[in-house]
Protein backbone atom coordinates (compact mmCIF):
# COMPACT_ATOMS: atom_id res chain seq x y z
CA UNK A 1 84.79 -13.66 59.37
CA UNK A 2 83.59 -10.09 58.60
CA UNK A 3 80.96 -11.16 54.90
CA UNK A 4 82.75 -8.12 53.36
CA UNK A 5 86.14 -9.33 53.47
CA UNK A 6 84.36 -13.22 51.82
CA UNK A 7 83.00 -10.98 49.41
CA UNK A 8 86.13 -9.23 48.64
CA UNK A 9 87.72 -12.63 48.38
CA UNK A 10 85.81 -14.30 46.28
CA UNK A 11 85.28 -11.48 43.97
CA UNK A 12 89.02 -11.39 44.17
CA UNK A 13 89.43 -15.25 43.66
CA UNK A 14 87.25 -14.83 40.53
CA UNK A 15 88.98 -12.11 38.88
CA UNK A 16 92.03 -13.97 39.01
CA UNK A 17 90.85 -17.08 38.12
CA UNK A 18 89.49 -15.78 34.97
CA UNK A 19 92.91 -13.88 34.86
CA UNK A 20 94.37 -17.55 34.71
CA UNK A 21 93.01 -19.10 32.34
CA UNK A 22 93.31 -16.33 29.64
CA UNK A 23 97.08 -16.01 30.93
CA UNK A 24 97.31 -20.12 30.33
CA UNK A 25 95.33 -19.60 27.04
CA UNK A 26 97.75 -16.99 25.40
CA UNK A 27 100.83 -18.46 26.78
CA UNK A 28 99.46 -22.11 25.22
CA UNK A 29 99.32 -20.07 21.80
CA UNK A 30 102.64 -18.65 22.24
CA UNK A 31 100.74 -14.70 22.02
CA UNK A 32 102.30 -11.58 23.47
CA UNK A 33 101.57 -11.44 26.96
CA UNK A 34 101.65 -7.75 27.82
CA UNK A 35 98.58 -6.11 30.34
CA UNK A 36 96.83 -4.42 27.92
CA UNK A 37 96.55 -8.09 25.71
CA UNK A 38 96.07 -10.03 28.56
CA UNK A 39 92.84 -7.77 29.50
CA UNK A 40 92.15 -7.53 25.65
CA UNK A 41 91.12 -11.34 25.56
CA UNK A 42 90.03 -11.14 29.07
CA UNK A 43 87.16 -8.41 29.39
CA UNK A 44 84.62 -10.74 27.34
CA UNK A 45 84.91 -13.13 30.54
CA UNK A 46 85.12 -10.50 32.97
CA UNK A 47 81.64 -8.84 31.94
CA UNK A 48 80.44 -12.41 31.78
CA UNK A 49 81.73 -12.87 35.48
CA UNK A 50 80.11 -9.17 36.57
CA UNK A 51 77.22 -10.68 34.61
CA UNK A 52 77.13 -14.20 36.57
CA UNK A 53 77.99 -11.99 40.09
CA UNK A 54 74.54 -9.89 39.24
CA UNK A 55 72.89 -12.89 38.49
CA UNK A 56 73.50 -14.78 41.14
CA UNK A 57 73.69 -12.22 43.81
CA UNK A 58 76.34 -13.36 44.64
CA UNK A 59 77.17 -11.44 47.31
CA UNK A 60 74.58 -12.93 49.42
CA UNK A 61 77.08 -16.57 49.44
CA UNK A 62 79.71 -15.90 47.40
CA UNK A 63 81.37 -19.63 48.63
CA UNK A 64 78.45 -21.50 47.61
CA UNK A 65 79.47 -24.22 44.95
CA UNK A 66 75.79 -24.55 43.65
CA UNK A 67 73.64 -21.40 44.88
CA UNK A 68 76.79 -18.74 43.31
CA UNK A 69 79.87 -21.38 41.72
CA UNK A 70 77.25 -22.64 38.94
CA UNK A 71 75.49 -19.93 37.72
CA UNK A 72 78.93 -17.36 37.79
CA UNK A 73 80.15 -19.92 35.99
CA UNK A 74 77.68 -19.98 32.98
CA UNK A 75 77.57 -16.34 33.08
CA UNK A 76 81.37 -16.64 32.66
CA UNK A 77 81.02 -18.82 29.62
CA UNK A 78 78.00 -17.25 28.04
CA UNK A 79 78.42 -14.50 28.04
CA UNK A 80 82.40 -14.28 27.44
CA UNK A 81 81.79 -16.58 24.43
CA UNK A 82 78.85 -14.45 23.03
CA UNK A 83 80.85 -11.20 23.52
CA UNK A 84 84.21 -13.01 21.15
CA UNK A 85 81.57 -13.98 18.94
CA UNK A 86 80.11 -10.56 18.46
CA UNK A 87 83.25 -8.86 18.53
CA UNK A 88 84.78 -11.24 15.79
CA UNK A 89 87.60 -12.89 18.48
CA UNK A 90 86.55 -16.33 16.94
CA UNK A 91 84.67 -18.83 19.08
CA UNK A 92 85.99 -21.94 16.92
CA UNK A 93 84.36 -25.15 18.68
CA UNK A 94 87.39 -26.83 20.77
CA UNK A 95 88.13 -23.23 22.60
CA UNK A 96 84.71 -23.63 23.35
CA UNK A 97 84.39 -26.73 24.99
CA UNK A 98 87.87 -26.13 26.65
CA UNK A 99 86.40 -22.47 28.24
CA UNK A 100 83.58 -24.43 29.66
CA UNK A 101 85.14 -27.56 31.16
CA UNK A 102 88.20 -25.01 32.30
CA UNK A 103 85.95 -22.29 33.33
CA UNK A 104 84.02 -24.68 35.21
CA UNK A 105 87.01 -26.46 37.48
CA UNK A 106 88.27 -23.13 38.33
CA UNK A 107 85.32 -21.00 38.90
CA UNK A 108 83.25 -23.84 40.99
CA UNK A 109 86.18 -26.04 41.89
CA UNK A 110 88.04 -23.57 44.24
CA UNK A 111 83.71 -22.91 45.93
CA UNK A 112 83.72 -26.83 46.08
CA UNK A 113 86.89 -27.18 47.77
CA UNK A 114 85.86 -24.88 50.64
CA UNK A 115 83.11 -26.30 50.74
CA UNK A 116 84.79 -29.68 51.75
CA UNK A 117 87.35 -28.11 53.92
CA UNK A 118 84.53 -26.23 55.66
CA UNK A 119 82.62 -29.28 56.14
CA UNK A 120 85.43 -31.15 57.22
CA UNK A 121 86.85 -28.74 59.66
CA UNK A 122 83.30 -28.67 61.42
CA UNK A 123 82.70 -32.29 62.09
CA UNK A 124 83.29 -33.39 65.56
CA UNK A 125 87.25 -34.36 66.06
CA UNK A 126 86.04 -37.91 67.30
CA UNK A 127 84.88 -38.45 63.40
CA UNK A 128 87.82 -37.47 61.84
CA UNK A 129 89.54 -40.13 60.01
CA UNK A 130 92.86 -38.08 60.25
């Protein structure tokens, strides 16, 4: 597969990840739902995610649960949470445990699933259980 378009994905995958969990987050609260509210909460997390791409590099594995997943992850969460807290959007504790442990299943769990399918699609077909 051409890196650019695994890139593109998981930049992609990211963004609408993030996207998610805001979405889930508002609609949870029962808050108006239109674009410009939806990117209103969101572009804390989204610098945090540009911040945890630059990091990382990711570019260089964007798959990678542990060399990209982990640290785009806590430059999700940092940063997004610092950012609210600046910017007076309230960081009260429970959101903040909830953004990491959610943040965290999304952001590395969809790198750690590929990674498994990857794995699992490589072994020899004499191994396979299935």
């Amino acid at each position: 597969m051409d890196p650019r378009i695994r890139i593109a994905g998981a930049a992609l995958a990211d963004l609408v990840l993030v996207l998610v969990f805001v979405g889930i987050g508002r609609e949870s609260h029962r808050e108006a739902m239109s674009a410009g509210e939806l990117l209103g909460t969101a572009w804390p997390f989204l610098v945090g995610l540009a911040v945890g791409w630059a990091v990382a590099r990711a570019w260089r594995a964007p798959i990678a649960m542990g060399r990209t997943g982990v640290p785009v992850w806590l430059g999700t969460v940092v940063v997004g949470l610092l950012l609210r807290a600046v910017t007076g959007q309230g960081v009260p504790v429970p959101f903040l445990v909830v953004a990491t442990f959610v943040l965290a299943a999304l952001l590395v769990g969809w790198r750690a699933l590929v990674e498994v399918l990857d794995r699992r699609s490589r072994r020899p077909r004499a191994y396979r259980r299935f």
